[in-house]
C-alpha atoms as a PDB file:
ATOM      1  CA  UNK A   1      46.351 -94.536 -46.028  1.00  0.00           C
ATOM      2  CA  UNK A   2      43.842 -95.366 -48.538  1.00  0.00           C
ATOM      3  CA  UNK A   3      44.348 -91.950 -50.161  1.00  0.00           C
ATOM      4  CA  UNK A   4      47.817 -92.559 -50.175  1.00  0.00           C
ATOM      5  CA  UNK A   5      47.685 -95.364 -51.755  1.00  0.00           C
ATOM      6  CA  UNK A   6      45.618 -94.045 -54.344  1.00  0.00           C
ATOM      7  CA  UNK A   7      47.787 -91.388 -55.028  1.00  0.00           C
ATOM      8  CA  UNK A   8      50.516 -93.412 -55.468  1.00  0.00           C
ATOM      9  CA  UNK A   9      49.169 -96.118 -57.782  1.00  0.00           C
ATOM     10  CA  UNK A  10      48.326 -93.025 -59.732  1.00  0.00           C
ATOM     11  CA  UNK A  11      51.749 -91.804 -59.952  1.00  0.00           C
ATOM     12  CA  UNK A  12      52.920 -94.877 -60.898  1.00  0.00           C
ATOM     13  CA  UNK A  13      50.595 -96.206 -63.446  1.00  0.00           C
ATOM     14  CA  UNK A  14      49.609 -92.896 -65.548  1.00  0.00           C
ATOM     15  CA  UNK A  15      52.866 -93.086 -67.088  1.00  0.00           C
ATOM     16  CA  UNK A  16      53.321 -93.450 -71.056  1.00  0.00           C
ATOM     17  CA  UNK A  17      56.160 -95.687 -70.703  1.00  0.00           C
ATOM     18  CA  UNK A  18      56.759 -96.938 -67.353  1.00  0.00           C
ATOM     19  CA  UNK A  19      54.180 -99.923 -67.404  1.00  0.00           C
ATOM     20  CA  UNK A  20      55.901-101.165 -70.227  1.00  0.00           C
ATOM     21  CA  UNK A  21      59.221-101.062 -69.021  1.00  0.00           C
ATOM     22  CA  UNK A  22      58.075-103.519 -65.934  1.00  0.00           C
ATOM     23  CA  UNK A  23      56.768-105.921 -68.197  1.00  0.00           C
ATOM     24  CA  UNK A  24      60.330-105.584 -70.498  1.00  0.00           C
ATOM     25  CA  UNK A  25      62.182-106.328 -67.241  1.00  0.00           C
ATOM     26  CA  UNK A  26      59.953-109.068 -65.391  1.00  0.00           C
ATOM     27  CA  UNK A  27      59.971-110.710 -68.902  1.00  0.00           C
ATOM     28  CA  UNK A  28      64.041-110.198 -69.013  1.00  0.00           C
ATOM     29  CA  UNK A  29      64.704-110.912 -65.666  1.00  0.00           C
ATOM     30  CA  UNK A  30      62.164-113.819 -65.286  1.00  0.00           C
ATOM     31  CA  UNK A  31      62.317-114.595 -61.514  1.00  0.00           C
ATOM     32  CA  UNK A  32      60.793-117.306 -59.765  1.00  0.00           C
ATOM     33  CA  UNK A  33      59.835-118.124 -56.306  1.00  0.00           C
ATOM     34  CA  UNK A  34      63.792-119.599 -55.865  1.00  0.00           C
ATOM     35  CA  UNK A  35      65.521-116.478 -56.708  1.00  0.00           C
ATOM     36  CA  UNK A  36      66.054-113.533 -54.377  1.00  0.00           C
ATOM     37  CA  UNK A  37      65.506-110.274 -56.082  1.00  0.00           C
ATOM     38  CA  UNK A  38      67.158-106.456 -55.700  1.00  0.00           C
ATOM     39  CA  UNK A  39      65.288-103.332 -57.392  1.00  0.00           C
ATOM     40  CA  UNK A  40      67.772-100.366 -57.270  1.00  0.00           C
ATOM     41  CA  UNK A  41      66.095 -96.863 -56.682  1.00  0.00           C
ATOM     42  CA  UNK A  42      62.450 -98.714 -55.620  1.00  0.00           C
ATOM     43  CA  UNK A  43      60.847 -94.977 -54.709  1.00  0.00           C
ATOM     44  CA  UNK A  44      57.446 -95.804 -53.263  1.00  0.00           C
ATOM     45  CA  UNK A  45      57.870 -99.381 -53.828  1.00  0.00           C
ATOM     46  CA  UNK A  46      54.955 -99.543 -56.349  1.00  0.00           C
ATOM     47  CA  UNK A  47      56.863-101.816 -58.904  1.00  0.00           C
ATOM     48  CA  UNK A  48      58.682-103.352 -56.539  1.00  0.00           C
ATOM     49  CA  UNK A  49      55.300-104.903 -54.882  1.00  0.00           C
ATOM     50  CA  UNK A  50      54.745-106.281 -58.432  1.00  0.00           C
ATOM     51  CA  UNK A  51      58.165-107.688 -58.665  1.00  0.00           C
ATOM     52  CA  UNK A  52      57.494-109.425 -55.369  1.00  0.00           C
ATOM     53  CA  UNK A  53      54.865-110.935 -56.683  1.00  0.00           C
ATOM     54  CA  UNK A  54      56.976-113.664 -58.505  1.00  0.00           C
ATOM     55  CA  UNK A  55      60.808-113.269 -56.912  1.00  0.00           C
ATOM     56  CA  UNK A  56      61.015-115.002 -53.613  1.00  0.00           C
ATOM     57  CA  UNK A  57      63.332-112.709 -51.134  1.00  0.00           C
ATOM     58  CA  UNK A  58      62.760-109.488 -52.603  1.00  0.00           C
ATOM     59  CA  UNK A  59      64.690-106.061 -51.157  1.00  0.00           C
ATOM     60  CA  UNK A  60      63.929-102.595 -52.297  1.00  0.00           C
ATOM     61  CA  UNK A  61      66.659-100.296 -52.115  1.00  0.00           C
ATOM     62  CA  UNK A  62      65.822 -96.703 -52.189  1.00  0.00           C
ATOM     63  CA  UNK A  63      67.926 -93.435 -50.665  1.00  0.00           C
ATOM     64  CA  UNK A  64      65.158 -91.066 -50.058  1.00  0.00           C
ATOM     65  CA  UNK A  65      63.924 -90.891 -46.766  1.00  0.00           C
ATOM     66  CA  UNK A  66      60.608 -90.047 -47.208  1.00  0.00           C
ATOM     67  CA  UNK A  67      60.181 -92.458 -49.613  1.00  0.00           C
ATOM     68  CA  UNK A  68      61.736 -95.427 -47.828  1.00  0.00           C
ATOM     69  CA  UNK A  69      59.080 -94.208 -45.160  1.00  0.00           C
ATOM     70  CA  UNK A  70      56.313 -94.460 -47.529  1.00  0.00           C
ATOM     71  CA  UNK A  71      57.131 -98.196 -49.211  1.00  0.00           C
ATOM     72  CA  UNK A  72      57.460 -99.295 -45.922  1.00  0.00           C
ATOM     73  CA  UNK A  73      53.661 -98.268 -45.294  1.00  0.00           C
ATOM     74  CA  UNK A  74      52.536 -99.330 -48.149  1.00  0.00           C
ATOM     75  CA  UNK A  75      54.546-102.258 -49.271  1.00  0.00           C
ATOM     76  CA  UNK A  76      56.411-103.668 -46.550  1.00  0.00           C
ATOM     77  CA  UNK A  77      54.789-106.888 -45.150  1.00  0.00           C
ATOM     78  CA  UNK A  78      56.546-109.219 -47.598  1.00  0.00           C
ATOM     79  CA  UNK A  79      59.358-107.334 -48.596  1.00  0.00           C
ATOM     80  CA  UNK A  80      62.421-105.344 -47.194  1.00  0.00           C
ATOM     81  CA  UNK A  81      62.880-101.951 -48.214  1.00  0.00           C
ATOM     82  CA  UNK A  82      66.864-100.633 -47.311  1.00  0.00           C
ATOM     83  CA  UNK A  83      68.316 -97.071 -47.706  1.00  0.00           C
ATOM     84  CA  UNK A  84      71.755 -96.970 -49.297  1.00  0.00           C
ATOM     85  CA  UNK A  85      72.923 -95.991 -52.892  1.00  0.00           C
ATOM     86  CA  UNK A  86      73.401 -97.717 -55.472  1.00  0.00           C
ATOM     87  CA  UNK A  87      77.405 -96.724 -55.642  1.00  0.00           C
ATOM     88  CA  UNK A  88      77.461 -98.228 -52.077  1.00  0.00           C
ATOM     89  CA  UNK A  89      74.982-101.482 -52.633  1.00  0.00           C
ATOM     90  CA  UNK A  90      74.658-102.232 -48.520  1.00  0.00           C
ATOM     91  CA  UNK A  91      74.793-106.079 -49.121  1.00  0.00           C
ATOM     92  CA  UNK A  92      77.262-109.337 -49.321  1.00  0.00           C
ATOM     93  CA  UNK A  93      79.121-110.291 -52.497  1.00  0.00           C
ATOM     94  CA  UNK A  94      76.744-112.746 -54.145  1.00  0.00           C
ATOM     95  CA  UNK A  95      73.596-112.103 -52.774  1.00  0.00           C
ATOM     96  CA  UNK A  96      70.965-111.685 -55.593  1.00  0.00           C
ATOM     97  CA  UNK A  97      69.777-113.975 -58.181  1.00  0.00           C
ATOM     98  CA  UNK A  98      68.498-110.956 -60.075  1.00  0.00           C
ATOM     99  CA  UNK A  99      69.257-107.762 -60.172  1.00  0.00           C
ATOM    100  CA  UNK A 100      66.856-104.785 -61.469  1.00  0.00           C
ATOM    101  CA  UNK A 101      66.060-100.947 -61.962  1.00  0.00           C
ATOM    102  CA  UNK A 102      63.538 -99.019 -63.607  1.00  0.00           C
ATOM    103  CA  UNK A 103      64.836 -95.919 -64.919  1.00  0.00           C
ATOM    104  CA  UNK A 104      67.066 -95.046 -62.425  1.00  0.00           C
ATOM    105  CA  UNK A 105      70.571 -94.990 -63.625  1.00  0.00           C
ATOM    106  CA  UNK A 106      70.264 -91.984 -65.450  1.00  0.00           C
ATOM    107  CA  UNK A 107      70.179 -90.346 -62.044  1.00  0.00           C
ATOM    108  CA  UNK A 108      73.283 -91.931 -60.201  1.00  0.00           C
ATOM    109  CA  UNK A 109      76.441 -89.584 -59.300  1.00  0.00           C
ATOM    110  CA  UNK A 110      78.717 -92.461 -61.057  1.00  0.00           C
ATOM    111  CA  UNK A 111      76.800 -95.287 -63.481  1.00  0.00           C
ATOM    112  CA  UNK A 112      79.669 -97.222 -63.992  1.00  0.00           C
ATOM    113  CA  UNK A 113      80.751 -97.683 -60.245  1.00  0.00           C
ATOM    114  CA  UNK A 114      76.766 -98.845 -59.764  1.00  0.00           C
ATOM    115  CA  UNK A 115      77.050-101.687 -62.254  1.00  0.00           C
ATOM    116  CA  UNK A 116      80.312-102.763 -60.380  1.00  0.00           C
ATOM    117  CA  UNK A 117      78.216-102.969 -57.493  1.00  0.00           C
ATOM    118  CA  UNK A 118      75.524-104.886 -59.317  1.00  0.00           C
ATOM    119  CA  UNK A 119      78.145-107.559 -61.009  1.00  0.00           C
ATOM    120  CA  UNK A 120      79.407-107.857 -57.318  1.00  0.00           C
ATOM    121  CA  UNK A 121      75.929-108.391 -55.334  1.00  0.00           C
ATOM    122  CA  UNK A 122      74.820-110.915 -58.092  1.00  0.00           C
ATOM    123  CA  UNK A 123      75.397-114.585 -57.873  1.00  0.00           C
ATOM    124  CA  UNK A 124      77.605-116.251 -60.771  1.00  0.00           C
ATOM    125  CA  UNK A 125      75.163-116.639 -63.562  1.00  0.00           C
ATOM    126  CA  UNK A 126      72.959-114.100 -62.461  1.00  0.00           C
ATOM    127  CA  UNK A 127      70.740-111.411 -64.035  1.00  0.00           C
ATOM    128  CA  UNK A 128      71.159-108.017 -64.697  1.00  0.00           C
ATOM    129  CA  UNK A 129      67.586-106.188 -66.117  1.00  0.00           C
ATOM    130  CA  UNK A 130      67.494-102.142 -66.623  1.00  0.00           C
ATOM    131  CA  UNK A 131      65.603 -99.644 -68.180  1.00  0.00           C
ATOM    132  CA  UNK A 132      67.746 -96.097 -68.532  1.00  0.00           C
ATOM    133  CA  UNK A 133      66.308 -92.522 -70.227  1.00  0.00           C
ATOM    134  CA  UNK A 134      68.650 -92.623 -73.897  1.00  0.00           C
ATOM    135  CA  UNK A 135      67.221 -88.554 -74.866  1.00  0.00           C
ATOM    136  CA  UNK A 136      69.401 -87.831 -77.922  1.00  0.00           C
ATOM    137  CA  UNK A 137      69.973 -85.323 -80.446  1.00  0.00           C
ATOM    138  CA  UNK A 138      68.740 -88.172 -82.630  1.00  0.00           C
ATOM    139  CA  UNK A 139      65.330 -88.685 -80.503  1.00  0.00           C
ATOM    140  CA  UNK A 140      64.579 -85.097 -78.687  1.00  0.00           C
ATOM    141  CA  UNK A 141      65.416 -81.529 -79.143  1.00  0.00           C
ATOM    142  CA  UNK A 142      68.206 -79.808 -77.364  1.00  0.00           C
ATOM    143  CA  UNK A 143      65.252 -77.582 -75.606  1.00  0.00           C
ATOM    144  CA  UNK A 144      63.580 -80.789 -74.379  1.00  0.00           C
ATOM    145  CA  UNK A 145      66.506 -82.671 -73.193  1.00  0.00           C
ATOM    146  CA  UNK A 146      68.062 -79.633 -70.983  1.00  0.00           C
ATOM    147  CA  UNK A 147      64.156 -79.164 -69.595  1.00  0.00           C
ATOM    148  CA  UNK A 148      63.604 -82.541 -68.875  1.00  0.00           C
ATOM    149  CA  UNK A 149      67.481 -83.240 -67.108  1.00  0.00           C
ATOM    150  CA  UNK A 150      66.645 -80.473 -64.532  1.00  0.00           C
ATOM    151  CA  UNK A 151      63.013 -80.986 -64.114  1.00  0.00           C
ATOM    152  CA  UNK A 152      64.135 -85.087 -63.224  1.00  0.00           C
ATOM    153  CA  UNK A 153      68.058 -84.174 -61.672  1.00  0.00           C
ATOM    154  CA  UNK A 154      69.383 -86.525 -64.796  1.00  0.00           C
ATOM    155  CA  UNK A 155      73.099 -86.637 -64.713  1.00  0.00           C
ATOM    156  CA  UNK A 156      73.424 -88.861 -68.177  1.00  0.00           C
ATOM    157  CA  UNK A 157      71.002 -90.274 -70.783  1.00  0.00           C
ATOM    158  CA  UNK A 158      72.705 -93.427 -71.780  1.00  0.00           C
ATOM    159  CA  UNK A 159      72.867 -94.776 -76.008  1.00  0.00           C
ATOM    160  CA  UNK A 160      72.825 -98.357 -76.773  1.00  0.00           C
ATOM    161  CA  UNK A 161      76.040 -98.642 -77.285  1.00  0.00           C
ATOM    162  CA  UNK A 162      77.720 -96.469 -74.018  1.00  0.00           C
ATOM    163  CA  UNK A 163      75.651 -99.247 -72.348  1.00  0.00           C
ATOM    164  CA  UNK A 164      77.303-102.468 -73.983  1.00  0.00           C
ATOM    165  CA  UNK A 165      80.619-100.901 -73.067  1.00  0.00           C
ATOM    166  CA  UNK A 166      79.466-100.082 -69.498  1.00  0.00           C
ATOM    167  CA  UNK A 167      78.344-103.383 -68.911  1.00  0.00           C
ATOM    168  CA  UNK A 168      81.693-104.601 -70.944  1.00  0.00           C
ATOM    169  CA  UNK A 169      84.032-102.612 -68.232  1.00  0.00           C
ATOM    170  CA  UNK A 170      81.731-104.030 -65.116  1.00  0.00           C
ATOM    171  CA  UNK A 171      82.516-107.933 -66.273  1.00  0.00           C
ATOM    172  CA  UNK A 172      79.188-108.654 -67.516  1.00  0.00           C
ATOM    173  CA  UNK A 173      77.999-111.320 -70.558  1.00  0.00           C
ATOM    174  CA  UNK A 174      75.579-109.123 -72.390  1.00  0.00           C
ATOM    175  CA  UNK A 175      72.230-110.981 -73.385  1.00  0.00           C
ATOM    176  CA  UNK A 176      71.515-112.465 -76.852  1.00  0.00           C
ATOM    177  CA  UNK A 177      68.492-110.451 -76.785  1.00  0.00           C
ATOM    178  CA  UNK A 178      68.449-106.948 -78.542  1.00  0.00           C
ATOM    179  CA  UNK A 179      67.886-103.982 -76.474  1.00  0.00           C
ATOM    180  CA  UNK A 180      64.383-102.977 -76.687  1.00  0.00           C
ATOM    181  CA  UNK A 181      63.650 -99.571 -77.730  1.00  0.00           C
ATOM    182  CA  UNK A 182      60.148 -97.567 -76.337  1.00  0.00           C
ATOM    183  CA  UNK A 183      59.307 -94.440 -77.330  1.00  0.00           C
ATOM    184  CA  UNK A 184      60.737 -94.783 -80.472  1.00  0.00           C
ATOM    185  CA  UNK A 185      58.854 -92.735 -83.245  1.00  0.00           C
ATOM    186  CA  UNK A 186      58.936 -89.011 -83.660  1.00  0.00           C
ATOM    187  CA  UNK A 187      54.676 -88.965 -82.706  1.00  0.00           C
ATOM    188  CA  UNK A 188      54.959 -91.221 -79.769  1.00  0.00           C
ATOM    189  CA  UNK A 189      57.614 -88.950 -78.147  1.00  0.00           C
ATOM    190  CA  UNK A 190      56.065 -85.728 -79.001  1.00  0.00           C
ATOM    191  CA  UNK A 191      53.043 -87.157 -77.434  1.00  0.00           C
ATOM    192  CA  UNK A 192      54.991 -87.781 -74.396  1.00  0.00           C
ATOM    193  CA  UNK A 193      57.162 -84.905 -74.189  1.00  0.00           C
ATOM    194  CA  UNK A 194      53.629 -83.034 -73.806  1.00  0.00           C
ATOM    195  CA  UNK A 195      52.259 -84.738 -71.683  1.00  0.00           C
ATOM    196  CA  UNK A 196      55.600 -84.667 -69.255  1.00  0.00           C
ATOM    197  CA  UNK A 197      55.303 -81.147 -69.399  1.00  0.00           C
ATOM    198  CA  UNK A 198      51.726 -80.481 -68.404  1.00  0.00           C
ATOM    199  CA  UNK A 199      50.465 -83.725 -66.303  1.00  0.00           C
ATOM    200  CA  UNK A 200      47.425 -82.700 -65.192  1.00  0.00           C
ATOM    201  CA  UNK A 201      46.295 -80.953 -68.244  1.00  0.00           C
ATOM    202  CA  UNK A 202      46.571 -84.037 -69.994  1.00  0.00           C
ATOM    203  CA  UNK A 203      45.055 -86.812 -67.444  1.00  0.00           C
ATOM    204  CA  UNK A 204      41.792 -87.143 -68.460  1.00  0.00           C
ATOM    205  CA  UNK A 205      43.084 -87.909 -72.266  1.00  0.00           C
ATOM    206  CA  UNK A 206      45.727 -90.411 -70.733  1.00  0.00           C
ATOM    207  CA  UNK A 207      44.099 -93.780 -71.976  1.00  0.00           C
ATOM    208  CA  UNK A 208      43.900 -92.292 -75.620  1.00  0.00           C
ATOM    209  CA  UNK A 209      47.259 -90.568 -75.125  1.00  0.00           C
ATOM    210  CA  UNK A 210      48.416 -94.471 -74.245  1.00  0.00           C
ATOM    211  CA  UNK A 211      47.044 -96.036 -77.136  1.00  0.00           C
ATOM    212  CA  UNK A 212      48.381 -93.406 -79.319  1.00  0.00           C
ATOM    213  CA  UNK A 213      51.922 -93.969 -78.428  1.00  0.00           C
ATOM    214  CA  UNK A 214      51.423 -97.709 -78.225  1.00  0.00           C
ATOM    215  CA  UNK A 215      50.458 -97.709 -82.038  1.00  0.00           C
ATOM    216  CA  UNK A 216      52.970 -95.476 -83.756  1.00  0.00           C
ATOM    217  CA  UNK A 217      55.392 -97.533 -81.258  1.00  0.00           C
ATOM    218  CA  UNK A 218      54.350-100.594 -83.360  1.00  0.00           C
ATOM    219  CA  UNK A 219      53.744 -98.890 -86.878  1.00  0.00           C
ATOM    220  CA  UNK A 220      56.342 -95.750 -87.572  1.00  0.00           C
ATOM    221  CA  UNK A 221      59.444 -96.849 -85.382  1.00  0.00           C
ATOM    222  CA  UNK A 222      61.870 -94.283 -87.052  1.00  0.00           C
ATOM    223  CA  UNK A 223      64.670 -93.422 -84.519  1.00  0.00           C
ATOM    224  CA  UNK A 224      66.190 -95.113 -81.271  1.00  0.00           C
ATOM    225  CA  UNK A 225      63.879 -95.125 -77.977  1.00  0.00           C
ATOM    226  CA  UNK A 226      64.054 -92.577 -75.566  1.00  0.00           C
ATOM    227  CA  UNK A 227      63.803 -95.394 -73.200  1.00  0.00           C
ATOM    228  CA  UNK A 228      65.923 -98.484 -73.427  1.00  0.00           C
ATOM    229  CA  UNK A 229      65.601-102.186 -71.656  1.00  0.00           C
ATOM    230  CA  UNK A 230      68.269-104.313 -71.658  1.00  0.00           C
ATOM    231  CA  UNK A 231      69.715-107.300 -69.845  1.00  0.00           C
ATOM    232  CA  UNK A 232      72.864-108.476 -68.677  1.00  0.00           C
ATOM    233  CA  UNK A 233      74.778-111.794 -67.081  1.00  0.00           C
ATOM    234  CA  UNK A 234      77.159-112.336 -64.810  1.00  0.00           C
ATOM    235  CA  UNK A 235      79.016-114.792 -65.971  1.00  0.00           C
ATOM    236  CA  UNK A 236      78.835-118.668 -64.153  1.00  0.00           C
ATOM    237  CA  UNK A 237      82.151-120.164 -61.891  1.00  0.00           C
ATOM    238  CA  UNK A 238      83.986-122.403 -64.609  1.00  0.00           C
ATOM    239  CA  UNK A 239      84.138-125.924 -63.324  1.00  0.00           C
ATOM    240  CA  UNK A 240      87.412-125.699 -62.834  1.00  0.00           C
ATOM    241  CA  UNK A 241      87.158-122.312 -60.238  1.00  0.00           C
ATOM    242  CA  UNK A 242      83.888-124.162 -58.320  1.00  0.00           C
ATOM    243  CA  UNK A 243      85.889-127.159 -57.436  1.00  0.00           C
ATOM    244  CA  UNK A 244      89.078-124.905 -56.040  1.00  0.00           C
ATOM    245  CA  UNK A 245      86.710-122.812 -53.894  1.00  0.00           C
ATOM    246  CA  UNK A 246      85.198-126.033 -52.431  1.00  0.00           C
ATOM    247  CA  UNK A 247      87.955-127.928 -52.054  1.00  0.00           C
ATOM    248  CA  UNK A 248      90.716-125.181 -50.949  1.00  0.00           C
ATOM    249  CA  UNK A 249      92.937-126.413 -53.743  1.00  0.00           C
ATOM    250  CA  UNK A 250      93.718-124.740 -56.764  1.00  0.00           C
ATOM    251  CA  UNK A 251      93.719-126.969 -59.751  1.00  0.00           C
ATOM    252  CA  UNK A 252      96.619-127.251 -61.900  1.00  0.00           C
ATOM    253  CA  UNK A 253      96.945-125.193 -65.636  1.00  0.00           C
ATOM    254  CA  UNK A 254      97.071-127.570 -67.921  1.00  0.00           C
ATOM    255  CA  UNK A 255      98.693-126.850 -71.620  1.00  0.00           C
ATOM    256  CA  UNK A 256      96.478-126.901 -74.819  1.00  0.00           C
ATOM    257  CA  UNK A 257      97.577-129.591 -77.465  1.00  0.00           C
ATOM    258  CA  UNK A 258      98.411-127.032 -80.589  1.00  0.00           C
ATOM    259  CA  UNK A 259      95.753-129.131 -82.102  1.00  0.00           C
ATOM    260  CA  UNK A 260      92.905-127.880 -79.830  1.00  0.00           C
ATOM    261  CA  UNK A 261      89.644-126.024 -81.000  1.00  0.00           C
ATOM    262  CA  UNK A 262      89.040-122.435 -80.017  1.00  0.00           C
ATOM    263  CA  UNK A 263      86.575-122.157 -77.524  1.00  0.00           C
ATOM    264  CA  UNK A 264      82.693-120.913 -78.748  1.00  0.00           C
ATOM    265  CA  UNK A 265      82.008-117.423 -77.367  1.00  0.00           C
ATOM    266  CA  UNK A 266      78.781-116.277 -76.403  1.00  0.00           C
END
């Protein structure tokens, strides 16, 4: 176990990107102890241990087998770790205060269909925190982007603004926040498109590799990310629709005076 383990955190944490996208989405998402938490496609349940560590009910959803086994080793005292798909979320309307994912949408059979099921498992007002591959002609060469699809089974790398209208078409309030963009200078992904391509090779260089990246991150950013973050809402019950489900009644329409000012939009 304590090789596992090892290998594992390993996996997890000599990444060029993936560390940042957790912070991105705990900062987006920002549970607390009160909310109950979902991470679609939790693998090994390495994040989703860190997650855990400031959601209150937290489930991991993952369909692999082996690696449902695994989380459950490793991870599984304080949180509950559920095969399904995210087309197919195996839960109750309105049962998460947040919802997240770390780079995993890229690899569903239908996107769209899993953000339906993410609008419908969240409570009203809740949030909505992903981080998809966005590989584009504008980012990564045509070479790169067919090598990388097949070496990781991706089935769509996702721009900025396919996103807004995905999340448009699900029912979701898209955050006031910008999207953040990683990855996003030619050196920094050159840097990581080698060191996808030979792991081991590279290794022993990874902390200089890191802080490489990290700096022409912050000092050349000269194209969109090849990884985005972003965050959604769903939307909160009006008033209005609260009162009606609690009381069984439906409330009457009433007309707006001609006079009456256009409500704000967010």
């Amino acid at each position: 176990m304590p090789m596992t383990r090892l290998m594992s955190t390993i996996k997890s944490v000599c990444s060029l990107n993936r560390r940042r996208e957790f912070d991105e989405l705990l900062r987006r998402s920002a549970p607390t102890k009160q909310d109950s938490l979902l991470d679609i496609g939790s693998g090994d349940g390495y994040w989703t241990s860190y997650f855990a560590q400031y959601a209150g009910r937290t489930v991991g959803l993952e369909p692999d087998p082996e690696a449902l086994g695994l989380a459950r080793k490793l991870h599984g005292r304080n949180i509950t770790f559920q095969q399904g798909f995210a087309e197919e979320l195996p839960f109750e309307d309105s049962s998460f205060d947040c919802v997240v994912s770390v780079s995993c949408f890229e690899h569903f059979r239908d996107a769209q269909q899993a953000l339906d099921e993410c609008y419908r498992v969240l409570k009203p007002g809740g949030r909505l925190a992903i981080s998809v591959d966005s590989l584009l002609p504008q980012n990564s060469s045509s070479e790169f982007r067919s090598w990388h699809s097949k070496k990781y089974f991706v089935t769509e790398y996702f721009p900025e603004k396919r996103l807004a209208a995905m999340f448009q078409q699900s029912g979701f309030r898209p955050a006031k926040e910008p999207v953040t963009h990683l990855l996003n200078s030619q050196r920094s992904a050159r840097i990581r498109e080698h060191f996808l391509r030979n792991p081991r090779r590279w290794l022993p260089a990874f902390p200089l590799l890191y802080s490489l990246v990290l700096y022409f991150d912050r000092r050349e950013p000269d194209m969109p990310g090849q990884v985005l973050v972003t965050t959604a809402f769903k939307p909160p019950i009006p008033d209005h629709e609260a009162f009606s489900k609690r009381s069984g009644h439906s409330r009457p329409e009433v007309s707006s005076p001609p006079f009456a000012a256009p409500l704000a939009s967010n």
